[in-house]
Protein backbone atom coordinates (compact mmCIF):
# COMPACT_ATOMS: atom_id res chain seq x y z
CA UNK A 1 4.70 -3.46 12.25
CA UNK A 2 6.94 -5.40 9.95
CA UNK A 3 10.59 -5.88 11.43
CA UNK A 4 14.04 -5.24 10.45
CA UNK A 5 17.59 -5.85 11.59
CA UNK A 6 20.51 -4.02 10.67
CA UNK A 7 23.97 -4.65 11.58
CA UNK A 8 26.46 -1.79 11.72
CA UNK A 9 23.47 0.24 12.08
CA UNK A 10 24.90 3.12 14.55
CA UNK A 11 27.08 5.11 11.72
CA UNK A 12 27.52 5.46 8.02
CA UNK A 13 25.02 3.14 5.75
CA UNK A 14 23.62 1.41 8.69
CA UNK A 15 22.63 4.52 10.52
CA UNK A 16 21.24 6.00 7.43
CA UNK A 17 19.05 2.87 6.20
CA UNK A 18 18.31 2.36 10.06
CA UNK A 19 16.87 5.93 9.67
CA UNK A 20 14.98 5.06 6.55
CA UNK A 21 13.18 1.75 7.77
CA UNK A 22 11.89 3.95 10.57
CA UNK A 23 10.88 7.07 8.08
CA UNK A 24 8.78 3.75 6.62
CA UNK A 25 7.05 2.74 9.41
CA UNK A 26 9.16 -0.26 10.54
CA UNK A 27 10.30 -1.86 13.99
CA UNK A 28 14.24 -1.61 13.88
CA UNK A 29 16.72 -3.62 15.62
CA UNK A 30 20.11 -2.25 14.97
CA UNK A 31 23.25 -4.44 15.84
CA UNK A 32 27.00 -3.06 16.72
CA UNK A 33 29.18 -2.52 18.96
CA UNK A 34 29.51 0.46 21.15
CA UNK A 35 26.80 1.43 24.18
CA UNK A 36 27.08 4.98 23.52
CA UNK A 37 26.15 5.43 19.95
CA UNK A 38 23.83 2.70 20.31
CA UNK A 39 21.62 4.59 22.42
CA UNK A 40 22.07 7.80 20.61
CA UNK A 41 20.77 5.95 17.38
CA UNK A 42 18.38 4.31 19.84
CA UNK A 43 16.88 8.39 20.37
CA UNK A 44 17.37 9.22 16.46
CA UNK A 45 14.98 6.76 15.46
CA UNK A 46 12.82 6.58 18.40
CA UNK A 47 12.01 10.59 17.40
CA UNK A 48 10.57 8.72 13.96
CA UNK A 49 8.26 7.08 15.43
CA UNK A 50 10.22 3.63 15.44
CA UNK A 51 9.75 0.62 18.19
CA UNK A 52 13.41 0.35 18.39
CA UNK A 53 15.92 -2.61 19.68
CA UNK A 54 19.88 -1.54 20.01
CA UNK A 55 22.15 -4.52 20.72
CA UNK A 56 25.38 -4.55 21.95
CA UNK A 57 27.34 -7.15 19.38
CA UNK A 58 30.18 -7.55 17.96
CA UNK A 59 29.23 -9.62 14.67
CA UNK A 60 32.44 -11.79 14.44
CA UNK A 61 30.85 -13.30 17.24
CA UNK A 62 28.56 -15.91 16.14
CA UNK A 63 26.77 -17.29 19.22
CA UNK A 64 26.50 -13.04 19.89
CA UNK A 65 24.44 -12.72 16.74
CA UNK A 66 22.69 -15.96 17.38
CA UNK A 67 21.65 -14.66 20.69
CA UNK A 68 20.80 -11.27 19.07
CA UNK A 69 18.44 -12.55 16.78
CA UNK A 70 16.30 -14.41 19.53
CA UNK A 71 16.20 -11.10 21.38
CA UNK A 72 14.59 -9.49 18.06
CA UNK A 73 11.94 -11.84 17.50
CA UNK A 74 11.18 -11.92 21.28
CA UNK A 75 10.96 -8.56 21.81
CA UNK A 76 10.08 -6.92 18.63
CA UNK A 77 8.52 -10.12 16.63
CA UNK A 78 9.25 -11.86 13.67
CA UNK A 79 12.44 -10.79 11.58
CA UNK A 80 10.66 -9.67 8.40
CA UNK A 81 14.43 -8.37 6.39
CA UNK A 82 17.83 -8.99 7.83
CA UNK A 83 20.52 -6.50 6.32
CA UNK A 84 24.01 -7.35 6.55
CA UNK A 85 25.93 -4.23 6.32
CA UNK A 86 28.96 -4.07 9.24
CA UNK A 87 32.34 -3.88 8.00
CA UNK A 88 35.96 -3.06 9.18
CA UNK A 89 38.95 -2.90 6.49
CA UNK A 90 42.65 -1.59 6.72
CA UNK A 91 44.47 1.21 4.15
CA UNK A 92 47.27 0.31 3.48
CA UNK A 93 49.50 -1.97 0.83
CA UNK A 94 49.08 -5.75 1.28
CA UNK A 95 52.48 -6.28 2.46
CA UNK A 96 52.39 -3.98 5.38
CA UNK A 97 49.25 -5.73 6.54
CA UNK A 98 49.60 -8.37 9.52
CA UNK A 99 48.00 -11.46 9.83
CA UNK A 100 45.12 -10.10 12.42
CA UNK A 101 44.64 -7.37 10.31
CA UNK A 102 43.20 -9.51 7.46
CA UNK A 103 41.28 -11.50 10.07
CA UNK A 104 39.66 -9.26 11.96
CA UNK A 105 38.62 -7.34 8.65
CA UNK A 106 37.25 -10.45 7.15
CA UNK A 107 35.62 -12.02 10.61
CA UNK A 108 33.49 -8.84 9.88
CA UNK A 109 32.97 -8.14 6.90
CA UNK A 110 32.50 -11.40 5.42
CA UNK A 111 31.93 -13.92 8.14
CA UNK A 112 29.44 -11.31 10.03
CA UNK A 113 27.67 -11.70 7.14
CA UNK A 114 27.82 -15.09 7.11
CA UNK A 115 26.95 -15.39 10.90
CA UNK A 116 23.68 -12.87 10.01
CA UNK A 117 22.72 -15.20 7.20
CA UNK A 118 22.50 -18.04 9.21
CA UNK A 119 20.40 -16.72 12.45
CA UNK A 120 18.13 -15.06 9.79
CA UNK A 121 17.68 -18.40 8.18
CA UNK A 122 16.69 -20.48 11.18
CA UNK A 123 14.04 -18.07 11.75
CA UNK A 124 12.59 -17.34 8.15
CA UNK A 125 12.76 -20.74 6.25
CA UNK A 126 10.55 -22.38 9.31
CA UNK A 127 8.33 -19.69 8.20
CA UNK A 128 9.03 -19.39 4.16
CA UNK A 129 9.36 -16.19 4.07
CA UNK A 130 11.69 -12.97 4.90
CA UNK A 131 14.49 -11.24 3.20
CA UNK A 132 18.32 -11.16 3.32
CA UNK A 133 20.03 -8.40 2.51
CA UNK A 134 24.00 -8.10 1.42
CA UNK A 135 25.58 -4.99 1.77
CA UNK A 136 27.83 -5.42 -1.31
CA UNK A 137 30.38 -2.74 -3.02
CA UNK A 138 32.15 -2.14 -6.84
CA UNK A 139 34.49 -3.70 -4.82
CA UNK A 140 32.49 -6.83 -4.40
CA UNK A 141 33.59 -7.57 -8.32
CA UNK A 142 36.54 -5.32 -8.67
CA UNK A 143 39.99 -5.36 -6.06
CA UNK A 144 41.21 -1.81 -5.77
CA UNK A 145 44.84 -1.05 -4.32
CA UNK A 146 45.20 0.14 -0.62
CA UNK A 147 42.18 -2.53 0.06
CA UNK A 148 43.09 -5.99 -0.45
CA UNK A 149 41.44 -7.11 2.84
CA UNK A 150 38.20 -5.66 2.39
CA UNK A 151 37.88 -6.49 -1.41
CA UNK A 152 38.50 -9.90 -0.72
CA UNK A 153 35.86 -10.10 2.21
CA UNK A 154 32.96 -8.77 -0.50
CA UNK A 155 34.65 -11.10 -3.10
CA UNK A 156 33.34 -13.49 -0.52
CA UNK A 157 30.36 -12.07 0.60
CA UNK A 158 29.10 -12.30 -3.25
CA UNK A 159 30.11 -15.82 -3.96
CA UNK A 160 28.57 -17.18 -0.33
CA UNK A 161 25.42 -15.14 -1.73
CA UNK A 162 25.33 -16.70 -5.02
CA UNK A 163 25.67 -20.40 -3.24
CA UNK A 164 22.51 -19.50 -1.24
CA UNK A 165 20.35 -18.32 -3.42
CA UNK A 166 20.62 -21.87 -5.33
CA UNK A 167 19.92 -23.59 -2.57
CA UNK A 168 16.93 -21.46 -1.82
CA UNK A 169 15.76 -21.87 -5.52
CA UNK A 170 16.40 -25.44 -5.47
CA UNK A 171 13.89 -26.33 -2.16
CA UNK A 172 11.84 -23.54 -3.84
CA UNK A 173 11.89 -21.49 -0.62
CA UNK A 174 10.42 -18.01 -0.69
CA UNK A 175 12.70 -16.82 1.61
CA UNK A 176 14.50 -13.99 -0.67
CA UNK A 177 18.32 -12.86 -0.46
CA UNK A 178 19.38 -9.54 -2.61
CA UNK A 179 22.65 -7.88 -3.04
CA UNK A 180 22.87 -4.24 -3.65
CA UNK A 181 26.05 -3.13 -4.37
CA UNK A 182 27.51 0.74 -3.37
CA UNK A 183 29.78 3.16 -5.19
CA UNK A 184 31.93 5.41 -2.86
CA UNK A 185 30.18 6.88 -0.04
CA UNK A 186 30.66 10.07 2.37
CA UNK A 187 30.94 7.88 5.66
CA UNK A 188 32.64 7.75 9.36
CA UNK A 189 34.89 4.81 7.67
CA UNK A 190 37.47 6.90 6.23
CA UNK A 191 37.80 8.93 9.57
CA UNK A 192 38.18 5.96 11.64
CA UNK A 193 39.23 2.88 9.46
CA UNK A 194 42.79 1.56 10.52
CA UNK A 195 45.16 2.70 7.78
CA UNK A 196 49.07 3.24 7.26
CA UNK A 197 49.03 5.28 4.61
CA UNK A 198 50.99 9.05 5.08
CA UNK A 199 47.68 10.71 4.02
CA UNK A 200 44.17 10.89 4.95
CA UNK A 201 41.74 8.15 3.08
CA UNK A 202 38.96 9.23 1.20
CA UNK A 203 36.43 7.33 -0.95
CA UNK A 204 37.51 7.64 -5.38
CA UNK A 205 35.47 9.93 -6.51
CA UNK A 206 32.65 10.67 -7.16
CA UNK A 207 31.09 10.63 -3.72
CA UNK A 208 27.58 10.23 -2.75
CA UNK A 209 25.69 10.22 0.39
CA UNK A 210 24.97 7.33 2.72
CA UNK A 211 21.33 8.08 1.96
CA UNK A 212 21.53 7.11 -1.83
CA UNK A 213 22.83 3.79 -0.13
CA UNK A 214 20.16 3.70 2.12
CA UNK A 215 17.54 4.05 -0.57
CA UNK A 216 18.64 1.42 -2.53
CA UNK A 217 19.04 -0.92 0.26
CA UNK A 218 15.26 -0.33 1.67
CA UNK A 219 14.19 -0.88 -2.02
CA UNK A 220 15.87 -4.60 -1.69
CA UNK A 221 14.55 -5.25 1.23
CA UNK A 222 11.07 -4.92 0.02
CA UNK A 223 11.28 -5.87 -3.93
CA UNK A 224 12.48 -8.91 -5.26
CA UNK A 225 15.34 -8.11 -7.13
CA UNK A 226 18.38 -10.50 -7.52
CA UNK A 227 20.45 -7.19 -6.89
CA UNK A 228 21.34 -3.79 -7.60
CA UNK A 229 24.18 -1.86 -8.65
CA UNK A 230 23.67 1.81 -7.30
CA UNK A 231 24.76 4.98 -9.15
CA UNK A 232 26.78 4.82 -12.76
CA UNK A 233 30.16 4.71 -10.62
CA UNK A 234 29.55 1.08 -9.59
CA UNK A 235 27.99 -0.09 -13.34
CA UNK A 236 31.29 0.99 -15.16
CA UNK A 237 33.65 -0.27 -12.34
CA UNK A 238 31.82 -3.85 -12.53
CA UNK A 239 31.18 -4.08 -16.67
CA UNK A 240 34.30 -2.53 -16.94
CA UNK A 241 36.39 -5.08 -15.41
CA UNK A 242 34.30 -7.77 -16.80
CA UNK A 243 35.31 -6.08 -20.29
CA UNK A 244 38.55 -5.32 -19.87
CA UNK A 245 39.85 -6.25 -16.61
CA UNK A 246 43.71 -5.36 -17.76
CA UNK A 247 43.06 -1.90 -18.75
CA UNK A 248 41.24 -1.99 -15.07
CA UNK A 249 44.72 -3.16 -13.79
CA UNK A 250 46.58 -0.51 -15.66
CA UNK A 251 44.78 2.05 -14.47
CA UNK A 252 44.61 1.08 -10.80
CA UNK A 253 48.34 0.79 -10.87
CA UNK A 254 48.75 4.41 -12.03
CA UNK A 255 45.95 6.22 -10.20
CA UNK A 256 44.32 4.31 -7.55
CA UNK A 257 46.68 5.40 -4.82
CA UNK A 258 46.40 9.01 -5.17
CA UNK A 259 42.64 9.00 -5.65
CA UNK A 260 41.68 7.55 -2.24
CA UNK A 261 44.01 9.35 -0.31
CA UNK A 262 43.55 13.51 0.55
CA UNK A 263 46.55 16.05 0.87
CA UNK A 264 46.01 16.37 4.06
CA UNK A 265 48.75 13.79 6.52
CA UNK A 266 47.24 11.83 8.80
CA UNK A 267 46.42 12.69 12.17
CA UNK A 268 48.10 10.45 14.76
CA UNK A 269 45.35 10.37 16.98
CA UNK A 270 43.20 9.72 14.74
CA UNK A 271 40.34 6.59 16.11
CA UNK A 272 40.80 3.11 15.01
CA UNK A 273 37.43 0.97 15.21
CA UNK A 274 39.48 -2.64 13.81
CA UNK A 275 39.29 -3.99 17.59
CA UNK A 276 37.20 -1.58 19.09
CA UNK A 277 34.62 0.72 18.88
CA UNK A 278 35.95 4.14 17.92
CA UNK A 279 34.43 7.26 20.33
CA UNK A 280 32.90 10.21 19.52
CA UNK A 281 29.29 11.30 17.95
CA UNK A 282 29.62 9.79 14.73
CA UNK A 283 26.24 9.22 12.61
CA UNK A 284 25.63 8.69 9.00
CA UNK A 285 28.22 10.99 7.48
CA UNK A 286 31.21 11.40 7.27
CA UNK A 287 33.93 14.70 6.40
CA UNK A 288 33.09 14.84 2.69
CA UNK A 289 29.70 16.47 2.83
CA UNK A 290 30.78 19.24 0.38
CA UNK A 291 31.54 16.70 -2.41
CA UNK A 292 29.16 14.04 -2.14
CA UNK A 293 26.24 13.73 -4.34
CA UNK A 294 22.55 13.47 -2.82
CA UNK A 295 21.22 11.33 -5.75
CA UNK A 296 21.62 8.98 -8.43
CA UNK A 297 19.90 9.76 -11.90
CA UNK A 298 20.68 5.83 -12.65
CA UNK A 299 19.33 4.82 -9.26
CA UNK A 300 16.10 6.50 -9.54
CA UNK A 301 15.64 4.89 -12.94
CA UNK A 302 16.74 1.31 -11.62
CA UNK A 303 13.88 1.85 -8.79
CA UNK A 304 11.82 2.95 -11.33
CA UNK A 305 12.10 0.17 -14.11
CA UNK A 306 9.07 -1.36 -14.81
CA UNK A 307 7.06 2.05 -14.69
CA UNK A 308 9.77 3.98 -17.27
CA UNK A 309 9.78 0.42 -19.40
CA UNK A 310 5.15 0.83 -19.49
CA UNK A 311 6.35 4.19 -20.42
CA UNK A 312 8.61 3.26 -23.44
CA UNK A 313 6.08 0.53 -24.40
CA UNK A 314 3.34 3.18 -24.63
CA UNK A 315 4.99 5.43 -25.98
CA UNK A 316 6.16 2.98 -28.87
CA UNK A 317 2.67 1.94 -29.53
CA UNK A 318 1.53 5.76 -29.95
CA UNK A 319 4.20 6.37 -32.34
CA UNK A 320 3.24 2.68 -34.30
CA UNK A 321 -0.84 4.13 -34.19
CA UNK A 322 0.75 7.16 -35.90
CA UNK A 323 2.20 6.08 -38.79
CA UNK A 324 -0.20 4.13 -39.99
C-alpha cells in the first residue's frame, strides 16, 4: 500500500485528509502532538481499513520529525506523499503580540514545514520519486488583520516552496512538491487558537468544510499540479490583491475585524494549543457546522480540468461540423 504522512493530522484538515487517504486505500502516518487524540484518530482510521502510524511530535522540533520519518519508512515503508499541514497562529493586533508568540506560531507553521520538507527529501530524492505537499491558505498571498503571525508564516511557506521546486527542476528530479491553497474552513482552530480579541474568532465568510480541504489536498498528492487554489473565496482574495492590492487594504481596514470575530465574548477558559496540546475530543470540525459549505462548484471543475476542457473541445468541433 502506498504511504502517506500527515502532520497535524489529529483535528481539523489533517484529521479530515488523514480520513481521506485511508477512504483511498493508503497506509497513514499522522504526526502531532497530543497521546490522546492521537490514538483516537489512530481508531478512526483504523475502522477504514488503514495500516496506521500515530506519532507523538511536536514539528518545531526538527531532530523529532527527523526521527519520525525513519519510524514511517521502518514501520510502514517508503514515504510515497508527505503533507505539511500543522499550524498554530495568535488573534489578535500585531502590537499586542509578544515576541514568543510570533515564534512559536512561525516554528510551526512555517519552519515545521520546512523541517517536513527536509526529512521527506532525504528519503525521496535517493529514490526520485514522492510528493510534497504544502498546506497553503488565501493568506499565503494576502495578510489579513488580527493574523499577522500566521500570514507571514504562509508568506514563507510559499516562497521556501517556490525555491524548491527550482532546484528540483534544475537536477531534473521527479520528486514533486504542490501547494494547494484553502479558503476559510469550519475547524477546531478557532475554538482553541490563542487570541486576545473580546470576541470569539471565526473564519470570514463563506465557510466550508475541512473535507473540501481534504479533497483538494489528496488530489495534490496524487496529480502533478504546481498548485491549487480551492473554492472561488481563495481565487478572488489572491487575483484580487494581485489587481488591486490597495482597494484590498481599504477594505481590510474597514471590515476585516468584525468579519472574523462572532458576537459572542470569549470564554475565559477557553483551550490554548500555542505551547501545548489543547484537551478534549476534537476531530475534523469545528463549531460552524451550520454555515459551512460541503462543496466547491470551482473545486470540482479545477479537479476536473482536462475532462470539462475534451468536453469544450468536442463540443466546439460539433458545432464547427455544423455549420458547414
Amino acid at each position: 500500500m502506498p504511504v502517506a504522512v500527515v502532520t497535524g493530522g489529529t483535528a481539523g484538515v489533517g484529521r479530515a485528509t488523514a480520513r481521506l487517504f485511508a477512504d483511498h486505500g493508503w497506509d497513514v502516518a499522522v504526526l502531532a502532538r497530543g497521546a490522546e487524540r492521537l490514538e483516537a484518530t489512530r481508531s478512526d482510521l483504523e475502522a477504514r481499513g488503514a495500516r496506521v502510524l500515530p506519532l507523538e511530535v511536536d514539528v518545531a522540533d526538527a531532530g523529532a520529525v527527523e526521527s519520525a520519518a525513519t519510524r514511517v519508512e521502518d514501520e510502514l515503508g517508503p514515504i510515497d506523499v508527505w503533507i505539511n499541514n500543522a499550524m498554530a497562529t495568535v488573534y489578535a493586533p500585531t502590537w499586542e503580540l509578544d515576541p514568543h508568540e510570533f515564534s512559536r506560531a512561525t516554528q510551526v507553521t512555517y519552519l515545521g514545514a520546512v523541517h517536513g520538507t527536509l526529512a521527506a527529501l532525504r528519503r525521496m530524492r535517493p529514490r526520485n520519486r514522492g510528493t510534497i505537499v504544502q498546506v497553503g491558505s488565501a493568506l499565503s498571498y494576502r495578510g489579513i488583520p488580527l493574523q499577522s503571525p500566521y500570514c507571514g508564516a504562509k508568506h514563507a511557506v510559499k516562497g521556501f516552496t517556490e525555491s524548491l521546486r527550482t532546484e528540483l527542476m534544475h537536477e531534473r528530479s521527479r520528486v514533486h512538491v504542490t501547494m494547494v491553497h484553502l479558503p476559510a474552513l469550519n475547524t477546531p482552530q478557532f475554538e482553541w487558537g490563542r487570541t486576545k480579541l473580546r470576541r470569539h474568532p471565526q473564519p470570514v465568510p463563506p465557510i466550508f468544510q475541512p473535507e473540501v480541504a481534504a479533497e483538494a489536498i489528496v488530489f495534490a498528492a496524487t496529480h502533478r499540479r504546481r498548485e491549487l487554489l480551492v473554492a472561488w473565496p481563495t481565487v478572488k482574495t489572491v487575483w484580487g490583491n494581485k489587481l488591486a492590492p490597495w482597494l484590498a487594504d481599504l477594505y481590510l481596514a474597514r471590515a476585516g475585524f468584525d468579519a472574523q470575530q462572532t458576537d459572542e465574548p470569549v470564554d475565559p477558559n477557553r483551550p490554548d494549543n500555542l505551547d501545548a496540546p489543547a484537551p478534549g475530543e476534537w476531530a475534523a470540525h469545528g463549531s460552524f457546522d451550520a454555515q459551512a459549505k460541503r462543496s466547491s462548484a470551482l473545486l470540482r471543475a479545477s479537479l476536473h480540468r482536462d475532462a470539462l476542457a475534451t468536453a469544450a473541445g468536442a463540443a466546439l468541433v460539433v458545432l464547427g461540423l455544423r455549420r458547414r
